[in-house]
PDB file of N, CA and C in Angstrom:
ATOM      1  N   UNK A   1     -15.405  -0.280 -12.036  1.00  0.00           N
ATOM      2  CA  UNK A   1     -16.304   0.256 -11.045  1.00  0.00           C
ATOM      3  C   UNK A   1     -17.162   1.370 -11.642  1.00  0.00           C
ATOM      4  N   UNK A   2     -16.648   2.216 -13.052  1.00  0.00           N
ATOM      5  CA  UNK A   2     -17.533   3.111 -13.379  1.00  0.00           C
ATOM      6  C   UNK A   2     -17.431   4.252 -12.907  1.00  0.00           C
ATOM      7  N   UNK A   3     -16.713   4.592 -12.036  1.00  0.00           N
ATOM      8  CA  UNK A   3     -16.032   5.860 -11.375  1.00  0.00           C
ATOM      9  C   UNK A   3     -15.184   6.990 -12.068  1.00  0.00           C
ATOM     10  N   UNK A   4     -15.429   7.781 -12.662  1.00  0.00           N
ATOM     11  CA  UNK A   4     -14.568   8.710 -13.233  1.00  0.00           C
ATOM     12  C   UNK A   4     -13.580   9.144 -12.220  1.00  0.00           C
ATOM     13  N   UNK A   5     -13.624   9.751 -11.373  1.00  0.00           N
ATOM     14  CA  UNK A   5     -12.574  10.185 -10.394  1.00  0.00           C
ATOM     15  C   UNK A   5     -13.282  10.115  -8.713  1.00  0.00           C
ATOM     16  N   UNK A   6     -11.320   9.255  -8.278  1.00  0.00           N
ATOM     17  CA  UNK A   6     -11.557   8.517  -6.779  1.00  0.00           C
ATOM     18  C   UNK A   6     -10.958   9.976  -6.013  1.00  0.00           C
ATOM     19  N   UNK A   7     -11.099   9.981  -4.883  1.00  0.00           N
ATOM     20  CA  UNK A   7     -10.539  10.820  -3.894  1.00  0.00           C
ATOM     21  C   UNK A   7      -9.429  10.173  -3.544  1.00  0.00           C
ATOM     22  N   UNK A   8      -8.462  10.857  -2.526  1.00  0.00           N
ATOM     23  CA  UNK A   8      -7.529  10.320  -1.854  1.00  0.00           C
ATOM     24  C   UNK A   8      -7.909   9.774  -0.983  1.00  0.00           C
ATOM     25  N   UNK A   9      -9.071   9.804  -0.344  1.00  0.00           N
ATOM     26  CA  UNK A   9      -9.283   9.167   0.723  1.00  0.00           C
ATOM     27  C   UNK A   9     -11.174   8.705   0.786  1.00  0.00           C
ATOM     28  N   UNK A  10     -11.812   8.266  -0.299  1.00  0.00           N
ATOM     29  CA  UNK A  10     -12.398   7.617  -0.525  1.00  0.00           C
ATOM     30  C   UNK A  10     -12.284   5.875  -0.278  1.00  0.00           C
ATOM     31  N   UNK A  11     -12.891   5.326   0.042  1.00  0.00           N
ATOM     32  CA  UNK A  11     -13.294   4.113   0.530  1.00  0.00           C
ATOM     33  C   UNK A  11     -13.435   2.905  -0.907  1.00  0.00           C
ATOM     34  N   UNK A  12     -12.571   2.197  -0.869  1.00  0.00           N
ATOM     35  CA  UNK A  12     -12.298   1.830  -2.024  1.00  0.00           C
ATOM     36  C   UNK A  12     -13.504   0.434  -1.877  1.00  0.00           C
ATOM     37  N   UNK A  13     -14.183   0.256  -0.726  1.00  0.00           N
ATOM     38  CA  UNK A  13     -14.853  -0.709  -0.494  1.00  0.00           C
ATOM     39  C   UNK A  13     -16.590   0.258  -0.595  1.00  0.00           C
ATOM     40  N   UNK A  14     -16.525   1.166   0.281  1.00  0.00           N
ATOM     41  CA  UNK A  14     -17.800   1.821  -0.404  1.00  0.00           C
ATOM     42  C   UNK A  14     -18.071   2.328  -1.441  1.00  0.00           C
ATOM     43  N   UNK A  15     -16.896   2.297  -2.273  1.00  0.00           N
ATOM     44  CA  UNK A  15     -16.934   2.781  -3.628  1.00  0.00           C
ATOM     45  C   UNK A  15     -17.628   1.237  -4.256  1.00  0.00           C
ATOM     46  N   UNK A  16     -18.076   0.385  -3.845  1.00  0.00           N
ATOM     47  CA  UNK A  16     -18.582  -0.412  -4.589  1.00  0.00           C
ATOM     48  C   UNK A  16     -17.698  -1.971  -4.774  1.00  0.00           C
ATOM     49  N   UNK A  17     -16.019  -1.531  -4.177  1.00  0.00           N
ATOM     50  CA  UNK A  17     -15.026  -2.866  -4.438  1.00  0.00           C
ATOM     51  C   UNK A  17     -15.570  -3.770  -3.727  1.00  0.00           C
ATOM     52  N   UNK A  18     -14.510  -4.928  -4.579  1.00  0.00           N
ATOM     53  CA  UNK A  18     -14.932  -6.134  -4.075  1.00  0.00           C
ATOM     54  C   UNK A  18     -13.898  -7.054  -3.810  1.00  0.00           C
ATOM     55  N   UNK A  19     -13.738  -8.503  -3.234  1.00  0.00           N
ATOM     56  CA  UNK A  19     -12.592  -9.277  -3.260  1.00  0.00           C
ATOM     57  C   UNK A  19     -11.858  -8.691  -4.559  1.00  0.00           C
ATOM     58  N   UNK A  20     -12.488  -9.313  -5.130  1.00  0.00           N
ATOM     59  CA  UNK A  20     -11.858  -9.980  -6.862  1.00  0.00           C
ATOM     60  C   UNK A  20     -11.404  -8.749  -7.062  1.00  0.00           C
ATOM     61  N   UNK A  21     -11.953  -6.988  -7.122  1.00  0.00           N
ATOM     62  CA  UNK A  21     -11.115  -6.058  -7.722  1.00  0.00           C
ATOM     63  C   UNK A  21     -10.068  -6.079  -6.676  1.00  0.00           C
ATOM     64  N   UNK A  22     -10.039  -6.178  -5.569  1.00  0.00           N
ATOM     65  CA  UNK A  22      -9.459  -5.569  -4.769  1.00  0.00           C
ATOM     66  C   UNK A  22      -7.770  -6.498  -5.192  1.00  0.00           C
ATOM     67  N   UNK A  23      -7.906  -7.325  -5.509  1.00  0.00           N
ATOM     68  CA  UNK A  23      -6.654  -8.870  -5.968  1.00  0.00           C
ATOM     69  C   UNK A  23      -5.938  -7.756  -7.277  1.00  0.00           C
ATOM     70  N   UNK A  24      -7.108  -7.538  -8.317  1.00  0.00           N
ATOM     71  CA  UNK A  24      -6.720  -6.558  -9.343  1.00  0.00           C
ATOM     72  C   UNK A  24      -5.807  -5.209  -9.229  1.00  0.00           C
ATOM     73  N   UNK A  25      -6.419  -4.593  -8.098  1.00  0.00           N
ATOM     74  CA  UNK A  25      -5.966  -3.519  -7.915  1.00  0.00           C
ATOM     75  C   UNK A  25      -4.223  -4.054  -7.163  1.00  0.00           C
ATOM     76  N   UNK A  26      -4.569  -4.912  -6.184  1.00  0.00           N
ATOM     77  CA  UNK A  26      -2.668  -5.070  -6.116  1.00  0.00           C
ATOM     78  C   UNK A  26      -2.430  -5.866  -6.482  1.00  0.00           C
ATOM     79  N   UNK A  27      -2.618  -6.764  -7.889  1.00  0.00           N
ATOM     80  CA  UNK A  27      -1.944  -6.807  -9.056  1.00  0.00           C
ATOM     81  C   UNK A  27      -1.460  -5.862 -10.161  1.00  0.00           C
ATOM     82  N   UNK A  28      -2.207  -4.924 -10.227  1.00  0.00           N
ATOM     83  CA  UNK A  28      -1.987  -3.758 -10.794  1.00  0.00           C
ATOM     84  C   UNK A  28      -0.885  -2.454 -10.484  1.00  0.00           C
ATOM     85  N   UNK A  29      -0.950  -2.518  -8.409  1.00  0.00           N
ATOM     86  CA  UNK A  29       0.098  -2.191  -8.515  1.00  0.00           C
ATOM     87  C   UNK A  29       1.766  -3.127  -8.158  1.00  0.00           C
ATOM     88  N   UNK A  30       1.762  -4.068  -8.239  1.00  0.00           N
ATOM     89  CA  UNK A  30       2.712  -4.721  -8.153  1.00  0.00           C
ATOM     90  C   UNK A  30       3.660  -4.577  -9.783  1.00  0.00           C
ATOM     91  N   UNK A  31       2.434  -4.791 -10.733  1.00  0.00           N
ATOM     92  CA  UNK A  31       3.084  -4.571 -12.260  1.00  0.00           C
ATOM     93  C   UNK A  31       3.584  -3.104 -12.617  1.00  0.00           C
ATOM     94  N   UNK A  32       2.787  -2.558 -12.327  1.00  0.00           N
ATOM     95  CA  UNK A  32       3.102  -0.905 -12.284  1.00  0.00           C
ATOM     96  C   UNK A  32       4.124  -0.259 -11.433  1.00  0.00           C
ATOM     97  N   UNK A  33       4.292  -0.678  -9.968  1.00  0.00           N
ATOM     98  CA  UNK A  33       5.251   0.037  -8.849  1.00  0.00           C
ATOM     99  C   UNK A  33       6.252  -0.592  -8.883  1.00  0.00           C
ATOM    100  N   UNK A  34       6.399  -2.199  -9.530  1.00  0.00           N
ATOM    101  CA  UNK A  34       7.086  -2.837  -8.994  1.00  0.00           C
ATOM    102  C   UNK A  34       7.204  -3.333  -7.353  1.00  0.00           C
ATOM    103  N   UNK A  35       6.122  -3.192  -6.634  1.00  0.00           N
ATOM    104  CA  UNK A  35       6.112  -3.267  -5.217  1.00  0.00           C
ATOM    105  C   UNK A  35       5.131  -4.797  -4.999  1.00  0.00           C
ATOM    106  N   UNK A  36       5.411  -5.657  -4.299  1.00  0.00           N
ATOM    107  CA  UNK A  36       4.362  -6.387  -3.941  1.00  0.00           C
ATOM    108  C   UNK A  36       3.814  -6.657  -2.062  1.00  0.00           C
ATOM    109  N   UNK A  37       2.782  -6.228  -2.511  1.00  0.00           N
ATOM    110  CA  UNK A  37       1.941  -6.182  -1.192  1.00  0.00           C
ATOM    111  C   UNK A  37       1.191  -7.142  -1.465  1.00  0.00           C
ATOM    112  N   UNK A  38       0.841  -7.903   0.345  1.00  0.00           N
ATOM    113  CA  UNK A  38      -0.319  -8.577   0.377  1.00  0.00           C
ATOM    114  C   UNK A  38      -1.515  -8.065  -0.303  1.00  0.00           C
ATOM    115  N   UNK A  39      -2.536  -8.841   0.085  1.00  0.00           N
ATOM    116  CA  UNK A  39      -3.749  -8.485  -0.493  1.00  0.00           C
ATOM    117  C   UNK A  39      -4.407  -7.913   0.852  1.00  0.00           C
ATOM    118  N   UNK A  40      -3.742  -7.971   1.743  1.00  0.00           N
ATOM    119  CA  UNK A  40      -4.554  -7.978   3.155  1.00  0.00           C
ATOM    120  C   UNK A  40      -4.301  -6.219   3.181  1.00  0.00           C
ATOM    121  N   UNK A  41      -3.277  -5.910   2.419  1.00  0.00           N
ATOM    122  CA  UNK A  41      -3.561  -4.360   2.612  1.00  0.00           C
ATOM    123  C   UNK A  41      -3.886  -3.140   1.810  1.00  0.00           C
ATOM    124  N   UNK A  42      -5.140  -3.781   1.364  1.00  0.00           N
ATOM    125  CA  UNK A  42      -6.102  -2.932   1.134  1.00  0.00           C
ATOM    126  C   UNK A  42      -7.186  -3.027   1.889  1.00  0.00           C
ATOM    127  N   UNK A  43      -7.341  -4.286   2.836  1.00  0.00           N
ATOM    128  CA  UNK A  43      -8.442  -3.749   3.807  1.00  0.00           C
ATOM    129  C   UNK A  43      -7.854  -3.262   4.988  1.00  0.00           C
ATOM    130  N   UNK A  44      -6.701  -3.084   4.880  1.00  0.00           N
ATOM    131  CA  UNK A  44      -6.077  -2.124   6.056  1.00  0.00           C
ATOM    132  C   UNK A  44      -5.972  -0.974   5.571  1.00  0.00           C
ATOM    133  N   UNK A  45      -5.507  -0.608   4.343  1.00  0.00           N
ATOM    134  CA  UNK A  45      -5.998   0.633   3.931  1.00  0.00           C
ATOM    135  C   UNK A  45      -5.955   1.150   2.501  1.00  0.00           C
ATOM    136  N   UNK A  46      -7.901   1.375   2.642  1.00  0.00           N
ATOM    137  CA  UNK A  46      -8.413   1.065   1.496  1.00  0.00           C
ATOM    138  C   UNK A  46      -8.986   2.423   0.843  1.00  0.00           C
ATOM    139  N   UNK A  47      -7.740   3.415   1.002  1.00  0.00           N
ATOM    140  CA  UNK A  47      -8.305   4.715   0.496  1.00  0.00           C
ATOM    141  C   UNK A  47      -6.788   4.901  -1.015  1.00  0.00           C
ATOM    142  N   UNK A  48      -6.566   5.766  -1.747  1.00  0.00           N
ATOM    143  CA  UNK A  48      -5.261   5.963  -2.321  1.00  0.00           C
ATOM    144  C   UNK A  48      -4.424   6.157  -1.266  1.00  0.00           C
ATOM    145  N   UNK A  49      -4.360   7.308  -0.440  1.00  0.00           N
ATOM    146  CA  UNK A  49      -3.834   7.962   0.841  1.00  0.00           C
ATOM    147  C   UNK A  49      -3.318   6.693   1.557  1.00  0.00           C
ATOM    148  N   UNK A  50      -4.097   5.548   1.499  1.00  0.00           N
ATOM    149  CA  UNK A  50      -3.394   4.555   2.658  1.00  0.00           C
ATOM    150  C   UNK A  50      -2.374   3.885   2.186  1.00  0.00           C
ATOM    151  N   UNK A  51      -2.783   2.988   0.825  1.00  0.00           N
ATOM    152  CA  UNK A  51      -2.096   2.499  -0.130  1.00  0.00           C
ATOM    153  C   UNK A  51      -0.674   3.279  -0.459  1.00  0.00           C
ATOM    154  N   UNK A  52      -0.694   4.265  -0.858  1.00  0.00           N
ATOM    155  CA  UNK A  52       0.391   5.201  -0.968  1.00  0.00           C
ATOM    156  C   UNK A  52       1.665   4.809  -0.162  1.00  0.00           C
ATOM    157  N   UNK A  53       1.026   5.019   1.684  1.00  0.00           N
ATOM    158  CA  UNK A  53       1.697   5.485   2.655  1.00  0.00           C
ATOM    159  C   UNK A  53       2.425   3.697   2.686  1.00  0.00           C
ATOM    160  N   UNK A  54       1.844   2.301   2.521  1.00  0.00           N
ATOM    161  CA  UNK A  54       2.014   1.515   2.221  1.00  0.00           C
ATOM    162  C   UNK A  54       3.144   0.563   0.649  1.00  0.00           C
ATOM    163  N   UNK A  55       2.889   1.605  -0.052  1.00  0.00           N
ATOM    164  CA  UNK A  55       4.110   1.510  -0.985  1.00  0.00           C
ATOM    165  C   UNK A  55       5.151   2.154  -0.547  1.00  0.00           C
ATOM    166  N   UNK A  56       5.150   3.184   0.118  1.00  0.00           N
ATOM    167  CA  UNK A  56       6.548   4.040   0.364  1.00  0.00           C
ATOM    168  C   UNK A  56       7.050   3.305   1.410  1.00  0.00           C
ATOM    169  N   UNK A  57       6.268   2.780   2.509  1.00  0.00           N
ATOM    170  CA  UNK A  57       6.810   1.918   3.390  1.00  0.00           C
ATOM    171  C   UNK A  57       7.651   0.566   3.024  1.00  0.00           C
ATOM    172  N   UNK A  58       6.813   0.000   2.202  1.00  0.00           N
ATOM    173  CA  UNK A  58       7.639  -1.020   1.301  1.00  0.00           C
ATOM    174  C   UNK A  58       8.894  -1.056   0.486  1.00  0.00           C
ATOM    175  N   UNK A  59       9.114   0.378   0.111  1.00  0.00           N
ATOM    176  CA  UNK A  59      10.129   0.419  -0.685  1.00  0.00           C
ATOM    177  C   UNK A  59      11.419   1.395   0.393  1.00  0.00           C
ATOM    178  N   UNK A  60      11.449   1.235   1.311  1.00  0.00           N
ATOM    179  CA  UNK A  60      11.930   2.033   1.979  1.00  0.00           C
ATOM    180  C   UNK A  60      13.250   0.291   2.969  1.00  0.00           C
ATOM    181  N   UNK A  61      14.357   1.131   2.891  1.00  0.00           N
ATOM    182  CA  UNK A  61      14.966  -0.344   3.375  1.00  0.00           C
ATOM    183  C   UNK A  61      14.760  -0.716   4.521  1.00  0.00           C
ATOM    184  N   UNK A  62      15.216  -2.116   4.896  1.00  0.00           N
ATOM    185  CA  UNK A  62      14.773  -1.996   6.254  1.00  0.00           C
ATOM    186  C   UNK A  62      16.377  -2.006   6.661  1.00  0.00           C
ATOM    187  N   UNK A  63      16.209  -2.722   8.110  1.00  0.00           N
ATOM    188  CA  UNK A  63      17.237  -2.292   8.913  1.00  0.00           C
ATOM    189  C   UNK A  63      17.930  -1.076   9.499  1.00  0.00           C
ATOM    190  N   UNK A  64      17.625  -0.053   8.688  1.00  0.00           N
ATOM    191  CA  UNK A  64      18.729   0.843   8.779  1.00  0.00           C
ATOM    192  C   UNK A  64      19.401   1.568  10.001  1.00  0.00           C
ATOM    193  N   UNK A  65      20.733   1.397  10.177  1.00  0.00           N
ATOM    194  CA  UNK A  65      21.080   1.958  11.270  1.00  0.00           C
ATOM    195  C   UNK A  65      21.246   2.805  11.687  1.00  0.00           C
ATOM    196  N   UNK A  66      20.826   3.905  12.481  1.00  0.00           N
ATOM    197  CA  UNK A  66      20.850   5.039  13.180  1.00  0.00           C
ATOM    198  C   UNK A  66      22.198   5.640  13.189  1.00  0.00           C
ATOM    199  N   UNK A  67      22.452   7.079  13.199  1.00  0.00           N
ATOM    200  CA  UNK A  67      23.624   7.566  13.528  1.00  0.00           C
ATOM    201  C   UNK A  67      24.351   7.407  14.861  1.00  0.00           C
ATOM    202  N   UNK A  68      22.797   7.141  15.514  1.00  0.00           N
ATOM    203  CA  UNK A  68      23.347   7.466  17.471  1.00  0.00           C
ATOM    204  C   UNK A  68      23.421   6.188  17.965  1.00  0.00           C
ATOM    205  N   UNK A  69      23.388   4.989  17.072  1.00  0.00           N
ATOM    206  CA  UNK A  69      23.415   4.208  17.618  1.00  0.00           C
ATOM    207  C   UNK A  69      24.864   3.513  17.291  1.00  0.00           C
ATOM    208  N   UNK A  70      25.832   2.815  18.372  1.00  0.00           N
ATOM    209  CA  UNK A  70      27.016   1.962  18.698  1.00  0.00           C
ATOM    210  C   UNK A  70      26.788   0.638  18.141  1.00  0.00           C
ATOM    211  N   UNK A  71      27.469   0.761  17.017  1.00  0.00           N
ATOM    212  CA  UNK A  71      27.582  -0.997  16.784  1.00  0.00           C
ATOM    213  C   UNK A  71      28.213  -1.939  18.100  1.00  0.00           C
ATOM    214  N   UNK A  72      27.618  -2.998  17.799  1.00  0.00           N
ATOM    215  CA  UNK A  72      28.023  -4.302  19.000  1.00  0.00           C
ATOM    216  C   UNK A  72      27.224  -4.046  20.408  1.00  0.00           C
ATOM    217  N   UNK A  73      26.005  -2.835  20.583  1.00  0.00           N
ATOM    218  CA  UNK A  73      25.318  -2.973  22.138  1.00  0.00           C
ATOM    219  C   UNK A  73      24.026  -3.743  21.381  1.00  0.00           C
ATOM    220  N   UNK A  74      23.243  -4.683  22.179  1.00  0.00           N
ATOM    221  CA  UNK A  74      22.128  -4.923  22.184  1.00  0.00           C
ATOM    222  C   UNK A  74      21.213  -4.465  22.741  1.00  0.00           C
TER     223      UNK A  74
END
């Protein structure tokens, strides 16, 4: 893109991206974070700041059960 330095919350699409980088960029971080995200979320959020909040979400387990909550109620 030619960009020396992005913001955290710069627009990774008005910055000039496109499909094709945008595939790059989460290929890039899938090899790097070890995390794999769709591609669909970078147009959900397409700043560092969003992406970020989107890896930590990913790597975060799911299920987890609450302290206050009673096994066996539905």
């Amino acid at each position: 893109m030619g960009i020396e330095q992005v913001g955290m919350d710069d627009d990774f699409f008005s910055l000039r991206g496109d499909s094709l980088l945008a595939a790059q960029v989460m290929a890039r971080i899938q090899s790097e974070l070890a995390v794999k995200l769709p591609l669909s979320s970078i147009f959900d959020a397409p700043t560092v700041r969003g992406l970020t909040e989107k890896v930590k979400a990913a790597r975060e387990p799911e299920d987890v059960v609450g302290d206050d909550e009673e096994e066996g109620e539905l």
